[in-house]
C-alpha atoms as a PDB file:
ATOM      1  CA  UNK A   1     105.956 107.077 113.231  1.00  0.00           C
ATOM      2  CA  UNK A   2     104.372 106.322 116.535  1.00  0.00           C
ATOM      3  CA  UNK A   3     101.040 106.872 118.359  1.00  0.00           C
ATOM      4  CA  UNK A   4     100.952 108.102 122.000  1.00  0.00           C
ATOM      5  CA  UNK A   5      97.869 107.303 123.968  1.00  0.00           C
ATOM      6  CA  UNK A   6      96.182 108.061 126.929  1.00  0.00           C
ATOM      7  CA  UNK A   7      93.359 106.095 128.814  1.00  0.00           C
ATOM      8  CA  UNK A   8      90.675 107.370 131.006  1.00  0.00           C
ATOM      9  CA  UNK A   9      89.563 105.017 133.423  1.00  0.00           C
ATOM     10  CA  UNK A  10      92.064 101.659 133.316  1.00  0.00           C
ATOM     11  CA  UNK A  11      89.794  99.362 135.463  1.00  0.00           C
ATOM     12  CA  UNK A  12      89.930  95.701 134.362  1.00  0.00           C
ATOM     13  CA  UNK A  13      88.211  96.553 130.688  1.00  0.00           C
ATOM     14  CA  UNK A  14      90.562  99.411 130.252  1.00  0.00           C
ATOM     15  CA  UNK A  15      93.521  97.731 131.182  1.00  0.00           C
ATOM     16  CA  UNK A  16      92.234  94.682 128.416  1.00  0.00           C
ATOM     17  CA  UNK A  17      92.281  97.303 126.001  1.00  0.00           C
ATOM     18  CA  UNK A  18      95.543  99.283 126.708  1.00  0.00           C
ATOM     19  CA  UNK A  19      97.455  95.497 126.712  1.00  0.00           C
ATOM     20  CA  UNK A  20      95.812  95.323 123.023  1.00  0.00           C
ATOM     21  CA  UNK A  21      96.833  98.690 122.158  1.00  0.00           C
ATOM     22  CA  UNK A  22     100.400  98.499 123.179  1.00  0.00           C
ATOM     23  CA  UNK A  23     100.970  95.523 121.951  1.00  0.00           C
ATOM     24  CA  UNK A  24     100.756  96.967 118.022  1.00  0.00           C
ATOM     25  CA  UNK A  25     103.785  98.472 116.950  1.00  0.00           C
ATOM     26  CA  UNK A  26     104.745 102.093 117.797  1.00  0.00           C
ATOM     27  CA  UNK A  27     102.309 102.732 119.992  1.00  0.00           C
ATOM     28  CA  UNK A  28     102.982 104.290 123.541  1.00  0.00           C
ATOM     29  CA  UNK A  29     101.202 104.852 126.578  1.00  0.00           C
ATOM     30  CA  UNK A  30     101.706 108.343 127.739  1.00  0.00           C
ATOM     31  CA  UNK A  31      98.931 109.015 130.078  1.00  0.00           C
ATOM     32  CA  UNK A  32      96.228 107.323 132.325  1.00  0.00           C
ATOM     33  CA  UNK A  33      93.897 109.135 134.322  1.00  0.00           C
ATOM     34  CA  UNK A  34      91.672 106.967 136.822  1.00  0.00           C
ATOM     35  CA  UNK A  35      89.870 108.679 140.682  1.00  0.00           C
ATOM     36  CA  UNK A  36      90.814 105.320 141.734  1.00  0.00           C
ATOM     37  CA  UNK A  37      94.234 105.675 142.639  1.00  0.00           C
ATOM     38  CA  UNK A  38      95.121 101.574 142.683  1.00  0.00           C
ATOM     39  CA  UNK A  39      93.824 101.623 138.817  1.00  0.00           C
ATOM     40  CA  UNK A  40      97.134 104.324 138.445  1.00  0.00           C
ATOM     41  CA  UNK A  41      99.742 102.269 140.189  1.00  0.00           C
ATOM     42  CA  UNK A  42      98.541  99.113 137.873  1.00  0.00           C
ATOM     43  CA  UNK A  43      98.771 101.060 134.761  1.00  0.00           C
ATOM     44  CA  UNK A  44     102.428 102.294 135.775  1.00  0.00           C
ATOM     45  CA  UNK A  45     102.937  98.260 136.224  1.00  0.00           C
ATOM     46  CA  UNK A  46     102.087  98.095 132.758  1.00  0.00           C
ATOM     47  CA  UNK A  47     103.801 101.330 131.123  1.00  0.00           C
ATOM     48  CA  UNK A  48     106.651 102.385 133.628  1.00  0.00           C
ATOM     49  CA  UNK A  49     107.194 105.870 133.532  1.00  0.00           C
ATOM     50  CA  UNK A  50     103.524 106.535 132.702  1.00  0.00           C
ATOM     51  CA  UNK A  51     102.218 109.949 133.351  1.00  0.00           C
ATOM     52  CA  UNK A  52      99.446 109.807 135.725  1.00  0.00           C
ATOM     53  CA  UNK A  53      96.436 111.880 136.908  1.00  0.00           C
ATOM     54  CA  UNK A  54      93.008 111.383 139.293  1.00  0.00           C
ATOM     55  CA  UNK A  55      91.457 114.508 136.668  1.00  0.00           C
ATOM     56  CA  UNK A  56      91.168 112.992 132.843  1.00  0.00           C
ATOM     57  CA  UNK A  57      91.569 117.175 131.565  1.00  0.00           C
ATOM     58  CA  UNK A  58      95.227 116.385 133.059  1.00  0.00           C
ATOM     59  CA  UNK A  59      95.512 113.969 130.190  1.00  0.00           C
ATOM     60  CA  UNK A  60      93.624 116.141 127.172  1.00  0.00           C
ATOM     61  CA  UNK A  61      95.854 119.204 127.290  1.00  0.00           C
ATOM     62  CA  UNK A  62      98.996 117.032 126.783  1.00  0.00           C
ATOM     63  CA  UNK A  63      99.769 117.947 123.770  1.00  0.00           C
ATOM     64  CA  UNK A  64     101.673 114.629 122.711  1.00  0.00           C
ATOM     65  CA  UNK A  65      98.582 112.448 123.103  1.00  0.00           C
ATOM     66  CA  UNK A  66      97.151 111.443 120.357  1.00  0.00           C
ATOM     67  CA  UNK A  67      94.433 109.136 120.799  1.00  0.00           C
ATOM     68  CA  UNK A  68      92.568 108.087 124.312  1.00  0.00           C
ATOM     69  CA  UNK A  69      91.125 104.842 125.132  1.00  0.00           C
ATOM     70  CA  UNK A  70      88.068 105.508 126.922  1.00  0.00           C
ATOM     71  CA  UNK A  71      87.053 102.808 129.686  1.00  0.00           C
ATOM     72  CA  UNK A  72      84.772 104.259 132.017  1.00  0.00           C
ATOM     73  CA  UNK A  73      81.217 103.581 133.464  1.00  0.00           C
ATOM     74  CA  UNK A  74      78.501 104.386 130.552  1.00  0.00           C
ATOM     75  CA  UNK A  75      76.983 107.102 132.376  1.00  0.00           C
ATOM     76  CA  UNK A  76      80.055 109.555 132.251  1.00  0.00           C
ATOM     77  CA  UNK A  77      80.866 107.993 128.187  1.00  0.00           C
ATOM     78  CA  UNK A  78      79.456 111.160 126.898  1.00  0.00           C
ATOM     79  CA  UNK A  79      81.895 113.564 129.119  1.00  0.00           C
ATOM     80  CA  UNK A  80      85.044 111.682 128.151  1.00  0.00           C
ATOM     81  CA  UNK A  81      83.636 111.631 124.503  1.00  0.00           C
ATOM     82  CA  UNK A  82      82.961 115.100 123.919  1.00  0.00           C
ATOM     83  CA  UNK A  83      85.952 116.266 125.859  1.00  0.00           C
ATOM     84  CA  UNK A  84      88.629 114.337 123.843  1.00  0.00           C
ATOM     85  CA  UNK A  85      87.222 115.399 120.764  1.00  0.00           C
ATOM     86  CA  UNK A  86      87.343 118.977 121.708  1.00  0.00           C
ATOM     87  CA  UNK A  87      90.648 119.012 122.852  1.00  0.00           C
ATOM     88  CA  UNK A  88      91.832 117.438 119.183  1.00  0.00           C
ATOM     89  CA  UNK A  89      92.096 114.145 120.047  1.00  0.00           C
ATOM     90  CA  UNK A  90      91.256 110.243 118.376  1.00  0.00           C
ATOM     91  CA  UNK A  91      89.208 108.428 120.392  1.00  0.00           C
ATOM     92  CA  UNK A  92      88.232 104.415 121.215  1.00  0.00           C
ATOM     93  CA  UNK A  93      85.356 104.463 123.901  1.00  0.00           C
ATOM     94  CA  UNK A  94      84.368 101.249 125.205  1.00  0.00           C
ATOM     95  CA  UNK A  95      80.562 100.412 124.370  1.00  0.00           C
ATOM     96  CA  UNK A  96      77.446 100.933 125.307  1.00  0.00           C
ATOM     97  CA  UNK A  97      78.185 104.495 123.579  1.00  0.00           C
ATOM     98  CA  UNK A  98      75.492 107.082 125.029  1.00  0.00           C
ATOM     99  CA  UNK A  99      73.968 106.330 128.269  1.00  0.00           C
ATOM    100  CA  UNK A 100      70.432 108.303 127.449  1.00  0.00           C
ATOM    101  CA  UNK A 101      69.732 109.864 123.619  1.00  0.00           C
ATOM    102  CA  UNK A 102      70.219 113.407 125.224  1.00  0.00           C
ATOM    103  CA  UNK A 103      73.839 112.040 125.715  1.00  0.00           C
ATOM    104  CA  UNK A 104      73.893 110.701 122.507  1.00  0.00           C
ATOM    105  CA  UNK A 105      73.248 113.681 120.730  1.00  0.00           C
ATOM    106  CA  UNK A 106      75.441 115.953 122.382  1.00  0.00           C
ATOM    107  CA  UNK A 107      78.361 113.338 121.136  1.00  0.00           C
ATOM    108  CA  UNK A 108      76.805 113.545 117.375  1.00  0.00           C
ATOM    109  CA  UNK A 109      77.158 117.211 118.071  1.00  0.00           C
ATOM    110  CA  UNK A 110      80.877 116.721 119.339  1.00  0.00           C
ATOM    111  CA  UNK A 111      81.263 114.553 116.257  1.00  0.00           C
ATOM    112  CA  UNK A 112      80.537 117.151 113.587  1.00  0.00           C
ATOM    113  CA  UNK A 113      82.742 119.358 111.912  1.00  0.00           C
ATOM    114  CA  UNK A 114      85.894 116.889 112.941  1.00  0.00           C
ATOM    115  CA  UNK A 115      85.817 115.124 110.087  1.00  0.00           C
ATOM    116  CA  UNK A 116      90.098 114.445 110.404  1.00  0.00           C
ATOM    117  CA  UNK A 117      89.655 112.588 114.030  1.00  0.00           C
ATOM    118  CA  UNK A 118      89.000 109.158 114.241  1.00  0.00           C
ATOM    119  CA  UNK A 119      86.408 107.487 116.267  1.00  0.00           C
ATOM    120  CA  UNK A 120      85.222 104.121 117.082  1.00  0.00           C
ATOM    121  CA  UNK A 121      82.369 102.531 119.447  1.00  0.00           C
ATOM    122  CA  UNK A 122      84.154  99.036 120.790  1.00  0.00           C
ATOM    123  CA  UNK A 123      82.468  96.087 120.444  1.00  0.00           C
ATOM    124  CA  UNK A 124      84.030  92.642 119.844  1.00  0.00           C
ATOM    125  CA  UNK A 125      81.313  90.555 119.608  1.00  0.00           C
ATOM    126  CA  UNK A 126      78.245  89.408 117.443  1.00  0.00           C
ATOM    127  CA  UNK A 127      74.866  88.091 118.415  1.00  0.00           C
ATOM    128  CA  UNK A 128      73.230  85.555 115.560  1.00  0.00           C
ATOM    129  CA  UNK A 129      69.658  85.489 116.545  1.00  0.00           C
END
């Protein structure tokens, strides 16, 4: 009946995407995770009552979450990624999706045999060349 999220790094790309997400229907923030501690108080300005945390793992064994929204810089994409899925969990990670193709095949790896959770790359745009 409803989805509870979390996000992992609500900077100003994050924070885009969380606004999107919350403003479909039954969907919940439960959790944000940031090291930046300012990023945490403007999340709980978005979602009052928000759970918060400066380690994401504080966020994956909640066992309510659902789904994370992952907004961090590229180069730590692939922790977040393979993380969330192996603690269960749907995930939306902000693009570029690997950082190097060692990352990106450690996610592929991640990927497999999880066939039931949902993933997507973001991107909103397209080029015509």
């Amino acid at each position: 009946d409803r989805i509870r999220i979390g996000i992992i790094g609500p900077g100003a790309r994050g924070q885009e995407i969380l606004k999107e997400a919350l403003a479909q229907p039954n969907v919940e923030l439960g959790y944000a995770t940031d090291i930046y501690t300012a990023r945490l108080r403007e999340v709980e300005a978005i979602a009052p009552g928000v759970k918060t945390a400066m380690d994401y793992r504080r966020l994956l064994d909640e066992k309510d979450i659902d789904a994370v929204l992952i907004a961090t810089p590229q180069h730590l994409h692939c922790e977040h990624f393979v993380a969330t899925l192996g603690a269960g969990k749907h995930c939306y990670q902000e693009k570029t999706m690997a950082f190097t193709v060692d990352h990106a095949k450690r996610m592929r790896v991640a990927r497999q045999g999880k066939p039931k959770l949902t993933v997507q790359i973001g991107h909103q745009s397209l080029s015509f060349g």
